[in-house]
C-alpha atoms as a PDB file:
ATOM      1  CA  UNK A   1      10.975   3.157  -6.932  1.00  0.00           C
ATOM      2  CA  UNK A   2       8.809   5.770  -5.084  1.00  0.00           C
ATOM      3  CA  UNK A   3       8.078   3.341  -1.893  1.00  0.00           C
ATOM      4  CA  UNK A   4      12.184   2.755  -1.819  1.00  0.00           C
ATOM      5  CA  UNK A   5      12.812   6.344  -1.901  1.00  0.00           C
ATOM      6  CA  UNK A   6       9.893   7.566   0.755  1.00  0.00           C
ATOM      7  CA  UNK A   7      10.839   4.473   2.792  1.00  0.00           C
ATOM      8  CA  UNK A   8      14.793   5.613   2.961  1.00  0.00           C
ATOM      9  CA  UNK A   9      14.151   9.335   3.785  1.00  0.00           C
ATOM     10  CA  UNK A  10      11.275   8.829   6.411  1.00  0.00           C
ATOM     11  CA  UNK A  11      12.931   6.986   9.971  1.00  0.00           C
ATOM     12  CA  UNK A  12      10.890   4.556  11.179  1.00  0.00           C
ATOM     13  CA  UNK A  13       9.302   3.466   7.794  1.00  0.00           C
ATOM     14  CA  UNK A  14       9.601  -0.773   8.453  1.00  0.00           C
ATOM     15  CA  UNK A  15       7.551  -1.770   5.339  1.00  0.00           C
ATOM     16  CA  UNK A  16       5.786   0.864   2.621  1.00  0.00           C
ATOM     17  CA  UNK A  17       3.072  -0.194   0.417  1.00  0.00           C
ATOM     18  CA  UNK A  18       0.667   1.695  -2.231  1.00  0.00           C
ATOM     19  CA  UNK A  19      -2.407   0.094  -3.085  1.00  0.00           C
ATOM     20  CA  UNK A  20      -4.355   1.104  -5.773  1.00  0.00           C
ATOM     21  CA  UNK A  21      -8.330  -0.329  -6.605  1.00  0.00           C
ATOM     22  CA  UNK A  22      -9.376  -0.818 -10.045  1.00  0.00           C
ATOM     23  CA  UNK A  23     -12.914   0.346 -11.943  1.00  0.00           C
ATOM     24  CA  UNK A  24     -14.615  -2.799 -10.510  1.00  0.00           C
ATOM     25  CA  UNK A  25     -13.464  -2.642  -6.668  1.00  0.00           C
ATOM     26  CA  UNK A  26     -10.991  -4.657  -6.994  1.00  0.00           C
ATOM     27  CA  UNK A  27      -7.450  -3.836  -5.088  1.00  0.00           C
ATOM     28  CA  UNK A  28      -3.988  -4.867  -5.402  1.00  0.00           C
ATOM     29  CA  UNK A  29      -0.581  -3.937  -4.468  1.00  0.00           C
ATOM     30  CA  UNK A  30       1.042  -1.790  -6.903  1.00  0.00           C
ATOM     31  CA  UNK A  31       4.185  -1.145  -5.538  1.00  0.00           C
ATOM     32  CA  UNK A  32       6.144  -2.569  -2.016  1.00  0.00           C
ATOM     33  CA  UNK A  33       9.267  -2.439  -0.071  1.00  0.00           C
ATOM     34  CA  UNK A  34       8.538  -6.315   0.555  1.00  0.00           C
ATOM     35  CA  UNK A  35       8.713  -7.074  -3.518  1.00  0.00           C
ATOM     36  CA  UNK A  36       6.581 -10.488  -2.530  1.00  0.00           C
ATOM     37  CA  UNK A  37       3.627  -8.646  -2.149  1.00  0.00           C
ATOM     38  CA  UNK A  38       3.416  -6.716  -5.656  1.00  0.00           C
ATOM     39  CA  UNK A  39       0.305  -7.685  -7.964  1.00  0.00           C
ATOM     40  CA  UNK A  40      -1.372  -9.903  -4.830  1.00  0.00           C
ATOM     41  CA  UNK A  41      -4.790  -8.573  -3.754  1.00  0.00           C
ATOM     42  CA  UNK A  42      -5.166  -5.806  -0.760  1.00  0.00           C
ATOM     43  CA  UNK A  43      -5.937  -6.580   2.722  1.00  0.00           C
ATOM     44  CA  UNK A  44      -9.013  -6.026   4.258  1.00  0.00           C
ATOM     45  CA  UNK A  45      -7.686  -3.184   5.994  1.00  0.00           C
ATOM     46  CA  UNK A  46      -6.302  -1.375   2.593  1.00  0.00           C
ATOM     47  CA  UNK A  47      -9.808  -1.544   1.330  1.00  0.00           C
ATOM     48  CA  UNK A  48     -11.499  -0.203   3.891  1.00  0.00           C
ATOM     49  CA  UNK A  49      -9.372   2.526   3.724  1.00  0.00           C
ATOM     50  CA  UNK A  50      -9.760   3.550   0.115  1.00  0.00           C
ATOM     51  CA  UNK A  51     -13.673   2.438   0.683  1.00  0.00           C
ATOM     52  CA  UNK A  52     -14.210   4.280   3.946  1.00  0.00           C
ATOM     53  CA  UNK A  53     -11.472   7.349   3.551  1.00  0.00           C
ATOM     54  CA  UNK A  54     -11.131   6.619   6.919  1.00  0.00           C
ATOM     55  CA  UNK A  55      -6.838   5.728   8.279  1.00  0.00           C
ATOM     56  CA  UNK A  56      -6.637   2.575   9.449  1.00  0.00           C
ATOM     57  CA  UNK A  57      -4.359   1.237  12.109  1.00  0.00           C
ATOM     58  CA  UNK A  58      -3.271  -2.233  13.151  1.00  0.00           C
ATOM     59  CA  UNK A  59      -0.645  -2.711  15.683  1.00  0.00           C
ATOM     60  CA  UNK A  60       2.101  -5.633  14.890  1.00  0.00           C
ATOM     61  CA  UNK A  61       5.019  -7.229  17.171  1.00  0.00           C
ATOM     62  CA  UNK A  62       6.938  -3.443  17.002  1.00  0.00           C
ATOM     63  CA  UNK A  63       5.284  -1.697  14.922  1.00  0.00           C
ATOM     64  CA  UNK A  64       1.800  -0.235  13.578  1.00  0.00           C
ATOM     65  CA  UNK A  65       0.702  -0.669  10.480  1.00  0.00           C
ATOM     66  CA  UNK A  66      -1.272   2.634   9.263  1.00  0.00           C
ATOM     67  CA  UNK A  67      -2.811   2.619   6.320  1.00  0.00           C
ATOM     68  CA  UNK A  68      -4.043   5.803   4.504  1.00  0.00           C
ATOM     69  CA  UNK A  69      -6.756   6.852   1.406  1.00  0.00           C
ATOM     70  CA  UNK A  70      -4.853   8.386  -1.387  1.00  0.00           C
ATOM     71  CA  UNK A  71      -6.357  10.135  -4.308  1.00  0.00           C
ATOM     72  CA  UNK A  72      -9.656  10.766  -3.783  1.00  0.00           C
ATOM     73  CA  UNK A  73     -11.710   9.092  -6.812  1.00  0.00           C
ATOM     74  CA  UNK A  74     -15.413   8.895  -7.197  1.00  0.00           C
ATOM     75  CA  UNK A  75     -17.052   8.417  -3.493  1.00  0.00           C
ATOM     76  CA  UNK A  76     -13.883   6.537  -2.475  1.00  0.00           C
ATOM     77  CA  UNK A  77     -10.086   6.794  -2.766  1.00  0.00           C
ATOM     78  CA  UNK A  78      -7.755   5.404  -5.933  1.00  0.00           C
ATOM     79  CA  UNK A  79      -4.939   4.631  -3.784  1.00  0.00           C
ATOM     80  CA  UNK A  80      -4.043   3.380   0.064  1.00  0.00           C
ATOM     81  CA  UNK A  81      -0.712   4.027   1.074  1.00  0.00           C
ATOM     82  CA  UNK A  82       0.481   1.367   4.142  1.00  0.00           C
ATOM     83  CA  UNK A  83       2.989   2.924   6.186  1.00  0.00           C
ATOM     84  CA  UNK A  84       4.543   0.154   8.924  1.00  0.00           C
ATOM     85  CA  UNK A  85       6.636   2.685  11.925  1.00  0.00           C
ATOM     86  CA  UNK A  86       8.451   1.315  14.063  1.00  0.00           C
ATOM     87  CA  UNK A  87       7.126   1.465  17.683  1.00  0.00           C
ATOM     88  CA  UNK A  88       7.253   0.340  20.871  1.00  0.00           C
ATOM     89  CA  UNK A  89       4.429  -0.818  22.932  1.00  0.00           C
ATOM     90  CA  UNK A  90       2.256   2.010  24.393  1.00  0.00           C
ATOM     91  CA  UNK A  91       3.647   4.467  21.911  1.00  0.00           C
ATOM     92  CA  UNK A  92       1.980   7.554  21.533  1.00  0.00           C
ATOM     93  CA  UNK A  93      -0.093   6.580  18.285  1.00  0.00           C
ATOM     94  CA  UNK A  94      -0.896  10.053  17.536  1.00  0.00           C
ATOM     95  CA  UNK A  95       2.525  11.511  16.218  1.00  0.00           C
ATOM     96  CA  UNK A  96       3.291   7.804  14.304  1.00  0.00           C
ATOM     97  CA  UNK A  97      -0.463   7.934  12.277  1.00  0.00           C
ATOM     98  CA  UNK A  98       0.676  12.038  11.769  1.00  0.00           C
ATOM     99  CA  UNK A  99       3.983  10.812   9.877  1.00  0.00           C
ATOM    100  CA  UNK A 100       2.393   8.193   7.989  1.00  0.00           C
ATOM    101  CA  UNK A 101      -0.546  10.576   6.509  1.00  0.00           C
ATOM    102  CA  UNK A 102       2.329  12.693   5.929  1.00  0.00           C
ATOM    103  CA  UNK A 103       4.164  10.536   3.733  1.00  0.00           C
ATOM    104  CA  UNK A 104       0.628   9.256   1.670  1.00  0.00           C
ATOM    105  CA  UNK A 105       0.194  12.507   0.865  1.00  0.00           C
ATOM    106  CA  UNK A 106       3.148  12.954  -0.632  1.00  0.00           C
ATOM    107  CA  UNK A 107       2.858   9.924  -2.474  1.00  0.00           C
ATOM    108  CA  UNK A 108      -0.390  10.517  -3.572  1.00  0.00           C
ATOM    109  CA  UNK A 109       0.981  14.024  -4.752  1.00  0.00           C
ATOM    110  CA  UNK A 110       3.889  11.791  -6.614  1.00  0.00           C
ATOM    111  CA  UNK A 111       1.403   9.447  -8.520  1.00  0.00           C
ATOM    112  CA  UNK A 112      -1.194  12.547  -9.498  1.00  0.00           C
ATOM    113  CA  UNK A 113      -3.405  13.322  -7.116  1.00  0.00           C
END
């Protein structure tokens, strides 16, 4: 799939997921690395993303979670694209939320927009 193939070329990519948000604000996973999450509704943070246009970044044990809007649609965004780096604590944020709105644009490119 797209997610498998962005998360294998990209180093540091822990988890990829694309969201996408249906015609009544609803929003779901559409396609994972972690194939448990697939059809299950978006986190708060996904939505606020595609809502907002704004990235949005979480930090977990290793990692931050960065989630960018994808496909701009109406006054909000069709897709969010959640890109989980690998990082210690105290990394430099800037470079890792860089690479991860690098890679949603590229999927966003990928599914149309």
């Amino acid at each position: 799939t797209i997610v498998e193939k962005f998360a294998k070329e990209t180093d540091g990519i822990t988890r990829l997921t694309v969201h996408t948000m249906d015609d009544r604000g609803n929003s779901t996973v559409l396609a994972s690395t972690d194939g448990t999450k697939i059809g299950k509704p978006s986190d708060k943070e996904d939505l606020t993303a595609m809502t907002t246009g704004q990235t949005v970044t979480l930090e977990e044990a290793g990692a931050l979670d960065i989630t960018v809007p994808a496909v701009k649609k109406g006054t909000g965004f069709q897709y969010a694209v959640g890109v989980t780096l690998k990082a210690a604590p105290g990394a430099d944020r800037k470079p890792l939320v860089q690479k991860a709105q690098d890679v949603a644009l590229q999927i966003g490119k990928a599914l149309g927009g």
